[in-house]
Protein backbone atom coordinates (compact mmCIF):
# COMPACT_ATOMS: atom_id res chain seq x y z
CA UNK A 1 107.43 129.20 127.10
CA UNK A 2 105.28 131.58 129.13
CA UNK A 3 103.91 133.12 126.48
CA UNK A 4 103.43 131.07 123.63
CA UNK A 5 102.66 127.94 126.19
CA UNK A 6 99.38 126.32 125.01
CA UNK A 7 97.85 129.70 122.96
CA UNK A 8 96.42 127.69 120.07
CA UNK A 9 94.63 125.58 123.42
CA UNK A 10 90.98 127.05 122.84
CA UNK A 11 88.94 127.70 120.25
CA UNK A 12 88.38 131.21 118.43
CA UNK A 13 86.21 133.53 120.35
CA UNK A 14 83.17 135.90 119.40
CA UNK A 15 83.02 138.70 118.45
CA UNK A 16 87.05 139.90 117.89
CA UNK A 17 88.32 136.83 117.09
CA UNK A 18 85.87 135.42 114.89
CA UNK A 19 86.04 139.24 113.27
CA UNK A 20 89.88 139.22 112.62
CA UNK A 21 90.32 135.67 111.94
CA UNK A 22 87.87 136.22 109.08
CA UNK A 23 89.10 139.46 107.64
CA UNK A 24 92.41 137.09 107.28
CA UNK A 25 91.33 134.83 105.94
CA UNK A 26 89.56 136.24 102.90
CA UNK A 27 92.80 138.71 102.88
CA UNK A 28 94.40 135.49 101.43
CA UNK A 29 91.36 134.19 99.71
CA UNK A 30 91.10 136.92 97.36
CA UNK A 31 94.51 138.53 97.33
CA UNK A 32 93.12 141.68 98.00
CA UNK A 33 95.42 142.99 100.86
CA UNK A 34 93.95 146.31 100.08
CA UNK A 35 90.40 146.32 100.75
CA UNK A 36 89.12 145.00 104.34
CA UNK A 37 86.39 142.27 103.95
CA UNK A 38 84.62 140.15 106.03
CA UNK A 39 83.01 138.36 103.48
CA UNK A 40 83.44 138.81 99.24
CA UNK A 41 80.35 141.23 99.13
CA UNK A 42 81.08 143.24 102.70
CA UNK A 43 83.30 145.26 103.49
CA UNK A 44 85.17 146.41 106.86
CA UNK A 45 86.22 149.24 107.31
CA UNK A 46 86.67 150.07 111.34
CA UNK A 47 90.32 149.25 111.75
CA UNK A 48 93.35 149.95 109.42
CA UNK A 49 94.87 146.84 108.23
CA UNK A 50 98.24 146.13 110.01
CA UNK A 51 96.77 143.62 112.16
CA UNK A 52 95.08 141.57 109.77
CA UNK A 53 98.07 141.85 107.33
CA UNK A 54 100.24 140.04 110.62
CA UNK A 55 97.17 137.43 111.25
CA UNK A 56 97.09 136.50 107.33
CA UNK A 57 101.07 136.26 107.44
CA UNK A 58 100.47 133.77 110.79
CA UNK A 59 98.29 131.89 108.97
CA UNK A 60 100.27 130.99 106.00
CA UNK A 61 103.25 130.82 108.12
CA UNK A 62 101.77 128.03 111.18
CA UNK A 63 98.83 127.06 109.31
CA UNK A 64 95.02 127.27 109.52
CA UNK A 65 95.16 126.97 113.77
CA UNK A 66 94.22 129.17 116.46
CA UNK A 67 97.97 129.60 117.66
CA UNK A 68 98.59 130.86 114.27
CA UNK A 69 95.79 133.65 115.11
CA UNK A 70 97.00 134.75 118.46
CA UNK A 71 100.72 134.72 117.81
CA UNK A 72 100.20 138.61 116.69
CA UNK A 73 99.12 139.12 120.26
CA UNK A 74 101.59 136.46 121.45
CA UNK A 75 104.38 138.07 119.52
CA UNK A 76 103.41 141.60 120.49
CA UNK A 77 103.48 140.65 124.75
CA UNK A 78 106.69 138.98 124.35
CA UNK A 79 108.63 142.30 122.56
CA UNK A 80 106.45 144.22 124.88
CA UNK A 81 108.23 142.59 128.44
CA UNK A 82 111.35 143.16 125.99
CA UNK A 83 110.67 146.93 125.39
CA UNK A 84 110.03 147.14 129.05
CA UNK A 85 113.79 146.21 130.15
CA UNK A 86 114.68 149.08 127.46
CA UNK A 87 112.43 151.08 129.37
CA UNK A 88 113.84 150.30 132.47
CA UNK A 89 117.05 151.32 131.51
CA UNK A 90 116.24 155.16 131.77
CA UNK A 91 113.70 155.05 134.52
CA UNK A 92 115.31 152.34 136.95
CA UNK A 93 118.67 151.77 136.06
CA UNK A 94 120.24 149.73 138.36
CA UNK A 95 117.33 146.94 137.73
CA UNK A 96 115.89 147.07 134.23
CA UNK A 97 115.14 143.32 134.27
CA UNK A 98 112.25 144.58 137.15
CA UNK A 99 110.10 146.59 134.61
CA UNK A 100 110.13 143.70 132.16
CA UNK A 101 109.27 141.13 135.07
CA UNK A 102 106.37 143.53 136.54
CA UNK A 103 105.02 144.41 132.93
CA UNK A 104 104.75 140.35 132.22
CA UNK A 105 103.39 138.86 135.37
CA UNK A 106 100.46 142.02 135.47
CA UNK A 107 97.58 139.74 135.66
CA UNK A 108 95.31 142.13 132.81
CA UNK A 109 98.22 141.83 130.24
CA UNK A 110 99.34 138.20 130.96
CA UNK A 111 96.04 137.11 130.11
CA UNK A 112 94.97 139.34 126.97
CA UNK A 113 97.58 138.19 125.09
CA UNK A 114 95.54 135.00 124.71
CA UNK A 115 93.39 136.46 121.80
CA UNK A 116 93.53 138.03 118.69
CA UNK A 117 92.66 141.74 118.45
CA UNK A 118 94.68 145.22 117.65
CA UNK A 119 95.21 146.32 121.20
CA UNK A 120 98.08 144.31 121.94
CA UNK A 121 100.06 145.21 118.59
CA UNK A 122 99.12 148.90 119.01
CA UNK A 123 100.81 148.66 122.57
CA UNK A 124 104.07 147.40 121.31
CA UNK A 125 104.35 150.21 118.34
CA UNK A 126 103.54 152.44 121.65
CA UNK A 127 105.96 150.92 123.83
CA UNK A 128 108.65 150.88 121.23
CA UNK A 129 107.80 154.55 120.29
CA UNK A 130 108.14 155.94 124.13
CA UNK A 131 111.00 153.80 124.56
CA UNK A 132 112.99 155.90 121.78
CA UNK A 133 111.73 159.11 122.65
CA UNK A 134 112.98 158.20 126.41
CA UNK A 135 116.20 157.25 125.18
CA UNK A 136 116.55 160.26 122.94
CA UNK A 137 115.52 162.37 125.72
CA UNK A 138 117.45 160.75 128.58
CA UNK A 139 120.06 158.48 127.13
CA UNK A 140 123.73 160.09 127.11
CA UNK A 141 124.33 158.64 123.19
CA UNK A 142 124.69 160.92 120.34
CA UNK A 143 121.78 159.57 118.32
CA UNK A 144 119.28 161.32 119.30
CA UNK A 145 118.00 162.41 116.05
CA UNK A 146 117.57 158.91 115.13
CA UNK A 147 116.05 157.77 117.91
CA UNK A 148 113.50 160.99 117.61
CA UNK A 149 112.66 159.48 113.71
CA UNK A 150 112.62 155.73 115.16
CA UNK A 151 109.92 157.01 117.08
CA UNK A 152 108.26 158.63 114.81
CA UNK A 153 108.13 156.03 112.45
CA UNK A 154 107.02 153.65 115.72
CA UNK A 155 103.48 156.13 116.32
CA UNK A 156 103.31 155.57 112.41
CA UNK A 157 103.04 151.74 112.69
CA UNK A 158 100.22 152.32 115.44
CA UNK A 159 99.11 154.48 113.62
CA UNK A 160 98.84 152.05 110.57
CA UNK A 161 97.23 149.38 113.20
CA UNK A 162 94.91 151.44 115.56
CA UNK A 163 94.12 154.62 114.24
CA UNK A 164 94.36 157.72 116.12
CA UNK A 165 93.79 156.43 119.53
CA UNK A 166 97.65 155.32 118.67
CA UNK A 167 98.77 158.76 119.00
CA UNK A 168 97.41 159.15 122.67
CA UNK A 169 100.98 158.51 124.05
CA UNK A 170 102.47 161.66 121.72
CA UNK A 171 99.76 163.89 123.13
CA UNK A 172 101.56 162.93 126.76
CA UNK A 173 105.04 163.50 124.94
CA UNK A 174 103.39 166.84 123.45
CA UNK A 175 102.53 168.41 127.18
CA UNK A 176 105.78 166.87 129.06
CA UNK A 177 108.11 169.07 126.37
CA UNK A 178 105.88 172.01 127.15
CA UNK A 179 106.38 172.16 130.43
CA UNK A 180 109.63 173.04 129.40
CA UNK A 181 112.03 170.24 131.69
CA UNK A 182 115.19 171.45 132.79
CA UNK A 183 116.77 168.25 130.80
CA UNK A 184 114.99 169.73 127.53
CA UNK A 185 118.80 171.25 126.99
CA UNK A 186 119.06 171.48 123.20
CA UNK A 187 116.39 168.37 122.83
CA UNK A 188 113.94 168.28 119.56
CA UNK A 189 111.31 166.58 118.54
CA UNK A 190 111.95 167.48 114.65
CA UNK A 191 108.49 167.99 114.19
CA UNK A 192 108.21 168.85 110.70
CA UNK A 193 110.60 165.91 109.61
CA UNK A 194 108.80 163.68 112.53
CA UNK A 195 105.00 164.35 111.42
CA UNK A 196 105.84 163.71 107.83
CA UNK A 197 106.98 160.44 108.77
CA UNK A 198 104.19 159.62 111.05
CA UNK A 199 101.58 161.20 107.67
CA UNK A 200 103.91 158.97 105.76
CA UNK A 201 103.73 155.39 107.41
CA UNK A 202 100.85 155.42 109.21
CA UNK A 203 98.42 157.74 106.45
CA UNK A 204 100.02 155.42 103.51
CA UNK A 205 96.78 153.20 103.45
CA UNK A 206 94.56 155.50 104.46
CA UNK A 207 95.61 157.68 101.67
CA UNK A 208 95.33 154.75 98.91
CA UNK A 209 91.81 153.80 100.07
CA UNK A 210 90.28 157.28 100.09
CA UNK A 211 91.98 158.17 96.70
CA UNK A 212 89.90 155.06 95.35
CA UNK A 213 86.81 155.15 97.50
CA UNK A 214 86.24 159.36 98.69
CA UNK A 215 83.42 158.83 100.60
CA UNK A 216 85.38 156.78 102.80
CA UNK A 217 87.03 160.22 104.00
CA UNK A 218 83.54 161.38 105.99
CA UNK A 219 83.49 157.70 107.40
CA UNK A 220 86.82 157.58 109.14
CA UNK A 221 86.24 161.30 110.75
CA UNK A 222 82.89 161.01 111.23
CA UNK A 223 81.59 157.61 112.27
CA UNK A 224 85.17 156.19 113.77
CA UNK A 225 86.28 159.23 115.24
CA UNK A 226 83.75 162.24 116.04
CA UNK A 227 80.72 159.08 116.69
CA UNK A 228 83.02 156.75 118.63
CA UNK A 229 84.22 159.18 121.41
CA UNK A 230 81.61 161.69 121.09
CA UNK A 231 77.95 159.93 121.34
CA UNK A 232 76.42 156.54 121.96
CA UNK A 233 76.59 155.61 118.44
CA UNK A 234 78.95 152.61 118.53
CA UNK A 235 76.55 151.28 122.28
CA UNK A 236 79.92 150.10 124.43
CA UNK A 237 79.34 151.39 127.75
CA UNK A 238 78.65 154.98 126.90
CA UNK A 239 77.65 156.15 130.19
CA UNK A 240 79.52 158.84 131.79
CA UNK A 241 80.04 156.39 135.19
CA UNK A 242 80.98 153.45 132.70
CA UNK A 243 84.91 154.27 133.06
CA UNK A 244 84.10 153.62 136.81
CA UNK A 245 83.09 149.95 137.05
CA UNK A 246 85.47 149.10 133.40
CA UNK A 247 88.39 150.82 134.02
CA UNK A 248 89.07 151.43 137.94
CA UNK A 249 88.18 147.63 138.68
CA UNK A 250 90.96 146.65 135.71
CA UNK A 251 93.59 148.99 137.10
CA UNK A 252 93.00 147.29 140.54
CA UNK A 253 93.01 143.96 139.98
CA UNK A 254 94.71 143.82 136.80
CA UNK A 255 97.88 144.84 138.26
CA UNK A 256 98.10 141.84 140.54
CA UNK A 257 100.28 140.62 142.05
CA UNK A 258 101.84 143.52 142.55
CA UNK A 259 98.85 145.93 142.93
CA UNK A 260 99.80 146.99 146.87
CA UNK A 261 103.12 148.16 144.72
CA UNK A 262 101.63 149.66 142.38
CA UNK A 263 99.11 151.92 144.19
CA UNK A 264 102.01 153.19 146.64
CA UNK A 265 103.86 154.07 143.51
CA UNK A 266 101.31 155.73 141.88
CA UNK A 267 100.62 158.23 144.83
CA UNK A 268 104.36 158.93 145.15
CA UNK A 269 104.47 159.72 141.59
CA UNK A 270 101.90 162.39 141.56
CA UNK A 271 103.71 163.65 144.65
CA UNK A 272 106.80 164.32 142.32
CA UNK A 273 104.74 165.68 139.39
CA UNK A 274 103.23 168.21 142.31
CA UNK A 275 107.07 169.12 143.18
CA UNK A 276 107.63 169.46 139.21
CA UNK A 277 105.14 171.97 139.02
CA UNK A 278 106.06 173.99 142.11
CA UNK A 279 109.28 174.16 143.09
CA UNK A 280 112.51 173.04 141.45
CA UNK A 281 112.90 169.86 140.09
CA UNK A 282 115.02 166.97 140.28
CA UNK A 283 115.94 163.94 138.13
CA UNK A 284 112.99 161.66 139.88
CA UNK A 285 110.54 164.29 139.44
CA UNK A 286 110.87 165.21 135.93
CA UNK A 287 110.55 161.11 135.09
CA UNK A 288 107.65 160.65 137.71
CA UNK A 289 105.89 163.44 135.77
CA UNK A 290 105.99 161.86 132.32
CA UNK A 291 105.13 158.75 133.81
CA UNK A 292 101.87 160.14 134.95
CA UNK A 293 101.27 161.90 132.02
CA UNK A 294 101.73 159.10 129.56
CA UNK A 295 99.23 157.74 132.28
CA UNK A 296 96.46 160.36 132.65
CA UNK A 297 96.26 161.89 128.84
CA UNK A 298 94.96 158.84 127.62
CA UNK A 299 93.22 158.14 131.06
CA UNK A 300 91.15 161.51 130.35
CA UNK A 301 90.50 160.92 126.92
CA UNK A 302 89.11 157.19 128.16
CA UNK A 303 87.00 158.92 130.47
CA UNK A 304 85.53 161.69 128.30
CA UNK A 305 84.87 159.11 125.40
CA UNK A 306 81.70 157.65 125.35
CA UNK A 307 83.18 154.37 123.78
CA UNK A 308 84.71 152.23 126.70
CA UNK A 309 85.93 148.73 126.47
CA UNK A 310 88.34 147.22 128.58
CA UNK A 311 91.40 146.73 126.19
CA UNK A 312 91.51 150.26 125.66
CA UNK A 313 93.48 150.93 128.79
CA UNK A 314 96.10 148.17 127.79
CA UNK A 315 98.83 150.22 126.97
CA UNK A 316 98.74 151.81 130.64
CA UNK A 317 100.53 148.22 132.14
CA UNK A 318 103.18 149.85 130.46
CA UNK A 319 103.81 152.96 132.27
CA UNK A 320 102.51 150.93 135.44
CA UNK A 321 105.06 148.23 135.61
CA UNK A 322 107.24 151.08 135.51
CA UNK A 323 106.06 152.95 138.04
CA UNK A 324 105.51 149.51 140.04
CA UNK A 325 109.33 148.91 140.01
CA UNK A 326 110.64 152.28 140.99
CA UNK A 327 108.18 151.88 144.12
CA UNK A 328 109.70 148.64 144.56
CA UNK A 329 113.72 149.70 144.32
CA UNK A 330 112.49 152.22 146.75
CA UNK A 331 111.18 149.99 148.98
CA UNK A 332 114.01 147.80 149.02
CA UNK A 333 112.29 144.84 148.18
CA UNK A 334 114.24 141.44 147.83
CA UNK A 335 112.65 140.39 144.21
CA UNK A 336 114.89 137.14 145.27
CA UNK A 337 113.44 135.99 148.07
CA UNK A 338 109.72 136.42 146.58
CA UNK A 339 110.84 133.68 143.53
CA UNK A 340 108.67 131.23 144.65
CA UNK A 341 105.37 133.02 144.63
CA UNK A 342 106.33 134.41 141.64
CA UNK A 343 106.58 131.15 140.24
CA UNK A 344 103.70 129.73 141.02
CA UNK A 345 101.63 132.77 140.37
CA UNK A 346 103.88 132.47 136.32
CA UNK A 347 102.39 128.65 136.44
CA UNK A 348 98.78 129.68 137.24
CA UNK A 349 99.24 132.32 134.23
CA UNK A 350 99.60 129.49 132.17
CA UNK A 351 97.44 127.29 133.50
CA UNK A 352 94.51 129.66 132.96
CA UNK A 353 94.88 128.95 129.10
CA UNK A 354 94.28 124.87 129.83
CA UNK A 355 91.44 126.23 131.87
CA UNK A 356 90.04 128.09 128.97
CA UNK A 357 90.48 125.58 126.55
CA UNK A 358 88.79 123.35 129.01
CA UNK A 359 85.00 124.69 129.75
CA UNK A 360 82.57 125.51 127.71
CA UNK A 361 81.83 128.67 126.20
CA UNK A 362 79.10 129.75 123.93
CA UNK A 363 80.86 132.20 121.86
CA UNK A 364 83.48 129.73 121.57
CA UNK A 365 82.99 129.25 117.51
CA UNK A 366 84.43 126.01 117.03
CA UNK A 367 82.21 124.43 119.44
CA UNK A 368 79.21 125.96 117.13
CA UNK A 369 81.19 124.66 113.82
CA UNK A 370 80.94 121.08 116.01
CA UNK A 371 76.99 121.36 116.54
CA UNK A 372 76.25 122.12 112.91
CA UNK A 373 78.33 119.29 111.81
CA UNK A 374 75.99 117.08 113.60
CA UNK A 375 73.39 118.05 111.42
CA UNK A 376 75.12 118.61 108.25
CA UNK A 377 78.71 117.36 107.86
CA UNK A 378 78.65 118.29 103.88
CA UNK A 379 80.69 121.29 102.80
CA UNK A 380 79.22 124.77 103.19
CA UNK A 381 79.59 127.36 100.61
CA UNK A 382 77.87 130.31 102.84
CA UNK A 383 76.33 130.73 106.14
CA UNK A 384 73.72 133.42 106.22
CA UNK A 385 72.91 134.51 109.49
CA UNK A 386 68.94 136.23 109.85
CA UNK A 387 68.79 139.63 111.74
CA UNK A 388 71.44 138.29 113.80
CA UNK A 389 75.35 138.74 114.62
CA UNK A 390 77.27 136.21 112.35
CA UNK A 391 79.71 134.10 113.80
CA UNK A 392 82.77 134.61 111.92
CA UNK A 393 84.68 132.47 112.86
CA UNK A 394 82.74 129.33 111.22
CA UNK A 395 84.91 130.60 108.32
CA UNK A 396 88.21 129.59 110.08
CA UNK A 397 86.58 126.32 111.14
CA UNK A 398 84.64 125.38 108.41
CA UNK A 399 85.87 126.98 105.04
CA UNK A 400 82.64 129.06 104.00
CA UNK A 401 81.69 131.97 103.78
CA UNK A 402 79.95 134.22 106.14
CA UNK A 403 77.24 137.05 106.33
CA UNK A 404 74.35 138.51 107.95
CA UNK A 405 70.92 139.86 106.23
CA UNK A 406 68.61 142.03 107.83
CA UNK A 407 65.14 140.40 106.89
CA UNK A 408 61.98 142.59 107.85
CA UNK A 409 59.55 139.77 107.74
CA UNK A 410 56.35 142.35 107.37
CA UNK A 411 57.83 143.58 104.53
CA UNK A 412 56.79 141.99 101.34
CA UNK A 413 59.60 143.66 99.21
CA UNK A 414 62.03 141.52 101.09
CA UNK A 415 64.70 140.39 98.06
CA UNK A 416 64.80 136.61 98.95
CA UNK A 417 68.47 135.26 97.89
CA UNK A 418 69.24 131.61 98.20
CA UNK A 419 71.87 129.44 96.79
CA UNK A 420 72.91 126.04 97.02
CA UNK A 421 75.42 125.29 99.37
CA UNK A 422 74.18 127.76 101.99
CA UNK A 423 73.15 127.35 105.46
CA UNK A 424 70.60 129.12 106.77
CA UNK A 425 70.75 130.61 110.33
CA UNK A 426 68.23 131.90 112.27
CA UNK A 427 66.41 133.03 116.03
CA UNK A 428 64.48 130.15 117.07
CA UNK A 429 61.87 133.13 117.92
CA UNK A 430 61.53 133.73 114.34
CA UNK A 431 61.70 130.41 112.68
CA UNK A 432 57.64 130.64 111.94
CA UNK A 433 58.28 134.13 110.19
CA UNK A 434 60.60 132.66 108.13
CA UNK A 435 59.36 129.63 107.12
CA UNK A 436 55.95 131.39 105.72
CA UNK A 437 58.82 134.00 103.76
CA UNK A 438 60.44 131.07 101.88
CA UNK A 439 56.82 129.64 101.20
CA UNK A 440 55.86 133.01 99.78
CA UNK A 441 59.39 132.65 97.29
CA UNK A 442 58.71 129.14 96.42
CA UNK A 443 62.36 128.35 97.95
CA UNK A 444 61.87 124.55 99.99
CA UNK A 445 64.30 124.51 102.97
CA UNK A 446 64.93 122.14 104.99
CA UNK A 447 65.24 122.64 108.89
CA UNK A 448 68.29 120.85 109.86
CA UNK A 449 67.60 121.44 113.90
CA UNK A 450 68.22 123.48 116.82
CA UNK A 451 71.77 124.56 118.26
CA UNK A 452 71.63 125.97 121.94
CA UNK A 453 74.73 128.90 121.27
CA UNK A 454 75.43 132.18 121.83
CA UNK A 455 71.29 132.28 120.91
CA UNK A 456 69.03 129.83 120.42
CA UNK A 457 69.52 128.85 116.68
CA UNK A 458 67.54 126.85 114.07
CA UNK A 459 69.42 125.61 110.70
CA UNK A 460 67.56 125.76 106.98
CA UNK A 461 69.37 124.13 104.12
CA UNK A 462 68.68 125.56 100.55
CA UNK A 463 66.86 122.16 98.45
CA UNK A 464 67.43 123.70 95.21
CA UNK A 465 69.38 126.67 94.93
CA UNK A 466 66.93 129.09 92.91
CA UNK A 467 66.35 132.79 93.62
């Protein structure tokens, strides 16, 4: 009930899930669960498809509404606080249930799982991978080679959803066994066996795509990978203070209520990694110094990137709630006699979603899909929006199609395409401009009126249809 309590309570947000939603949804349309598209002549291209394959299988499963969207995230934060009990088992032992309790009351996570986007999927297949490789590691069983492939096969699902920034937690994995533990013992990471799984599962698609489409090879090392972390390409926050006021402010507050906790055992943790290094090492400090390195090798990679949004640090509640509770056992704290707050702070969680639902947001698209039907309640083939970002998700609300044109009004070699059935959206700052371009076509439209959104937007309706 806390999780999936009121989720389908607000309408679909822009830009993610508006983008998502729509790559869904014409996923289904089409039957092309190959090929990214957010609309039948554009393609997309930025994430690998795991995600939109679990949104499309919502959908037909609950139906064409927004809890059917978010359940992926839903879904994914529920097996997450699951994960984290697992988790708990090797790093606080005598109270597992405290990692799984911390993990799903952290403010940042308990309240990103009411969207739709890759992040929270990614952290499970993270979660779930770390969690074998700990149990391999430090679990007493005698499957330890399976557990090593489970993970494997885990980083290839995140792979499959996420891309490399998936692999962030193997790079910690990667360092911690080079350090050489003194629990390494006869441990292996069968890494010729495990990286052909992980270039199995989580290359499969991107192997099929780039056999069909080869130019597709440059974009994903070029554009998504060398662009994204390496220049200003991509325009999210790519100043070298934006991890500063993004990430330190999230890590703060988005540990709450617990962030007294978790700062206390995040300074005794690096005290142990310091012992690790230079003297001999106990249990506590050879677990306190993977802890901060599945912590600070993604951390650093954040920081040197000049691509920075907040979700990108999600998987780091993880490790956090962990090192949260061990500060906690140490402390002595009486979980018990804290129930109440704890409670309340679980109903305000929830409560936040009403909330949501509740005000009025201007990249809320339904609200957008409810201002158009004032002026036009007919069915819409297309919307087309001009030199603008589309809304997406008018397709989940609405049925039609959805695109934006780039139309350089000086330019008399614009290609003017109009169809019936279309809606025409565009900047009330250009309306004039493009009035005088569908004069010079001899297309009529007909200005349906003004809609105060995201932007101030003016509706055309194609009269006749003709190009």
């Amino acid at each position: 009930m806390y999780c999936f309590a009121f989720q389908g309570n607000r309408g679909l947000f822009e830009p993610d899930e508006g983008r998502y939603s729509a790559v869904a949804l014409q996923m289904i349309k089409s039957n092309d669960w190959l090929v990214p598209h957010t609309h039948p002549q554009h393609e997309h291209w930025t994430k690998p498809p795991l995600t939109y394959w679990a949104i499309a299988g919502s959908i037909l499963t609950f139906g064409m509404n927004e809890f059917a969207v978010r359940f992926t995230n839903v879904m994914s934060f529920f097996l997450c606080i699951i994960i984290a009990f697992y988790l708990g088992k090797i790093f606080v032992p005598k109270r597992p249930w405290l990692v799984s309790l911390i993990y799903g009351t952290f403010l940042f996570p308990a309240t990103m799982c009411n969207g739709a986007t890759t992040d929270f999927l990614m952290t499970m297949w993270q979660a779930l991978a770390v969690c074998f490789f700990a149990h391999a590691f430090w679990g007493k069983g005698n499957k330890q080679g399976l557990l090593v492939f489970l993970a494997w096969f885990s980083f290839g699902l995140a792979f499959l959803t996420k891309g490399p920034p998936a692999l962030l937690p193997l790079g910690s994995i990667l360092l911690f066994l080079q350090m050489k533990p003194s629990d390494t013992r006869a441990f292996s990471m069968r890494w010729f066996r495990g990286l052909l799984i992980l270039f199995l599962v989580g290359g499969s698609w991107f192997f099929v795509v780039i056999s069909q489409k080869p130019e597709l090879l440059r974009y994903f090392l070029w554009d998504e990978i060398v662009l994204r972390v390496f220049s200003s390409h991509h325009q999210r926050h790519p100043h070298w203070y934006a991890p500063l006021y993004i990430y330190v402010p999230i890590l703060i507050f988005g540990t709450l209520p617990w962030s007294y906790y978790t700062g206390k055992g995040f300074i005794k943790s690096l005290r142990n990694a310091k012992r690790h290094l230079v003297s001999e090492f106990d249990e506590n400090n050879i677990k306190g110094t993977f802890l901060i390195l599945w912590l600070f090798v993604p951390l650093t990679i954040f920081f040197i990137s000049q691509s920075n949004l907040p979700l990108y640090i999600l998987p780091l509640f993880i490790p956090l709630s962990i090192i949260t509770s061990k500060e906690i056992e140490r402390s002595n704290i009486s979980i018990y006699k804290m129930r109440y707050r704890i409670g309340i702070w679980c109903v305000f969680i929830v409560l936040t979603r009403i909330l949501m639902g509740s005000l009025d947001f201007n990249k809320d698209s339904s609200k957008l899909a409810d201002q158009i039907k004032q002026y036009h309640s007919e069915p819409v083939e297309e919307f087309v929006f001009v030199n603008t970002p589309p809304a997406l998700g008018l397709q989940f609300y609405t049925g039609a199609d959805v695109k934006e044109i780039t139309m350089i009004f000086e330019n008399s070699d614009n290609h003017f395409e109009s169809k019936q059935g279309q809606i025409w959206v565009v900047l009330q700052q250009e309306v004039e401009k493009f009035r005088q371009e569908a004069k010079e076509n001899n297309i009529p439209m007909k200005e349906l009126g003004l809609i105060k959104s995201r932007q101030d937007y003016v509706l055309f309706k194609n009269l006749d249809g003709r190009i």
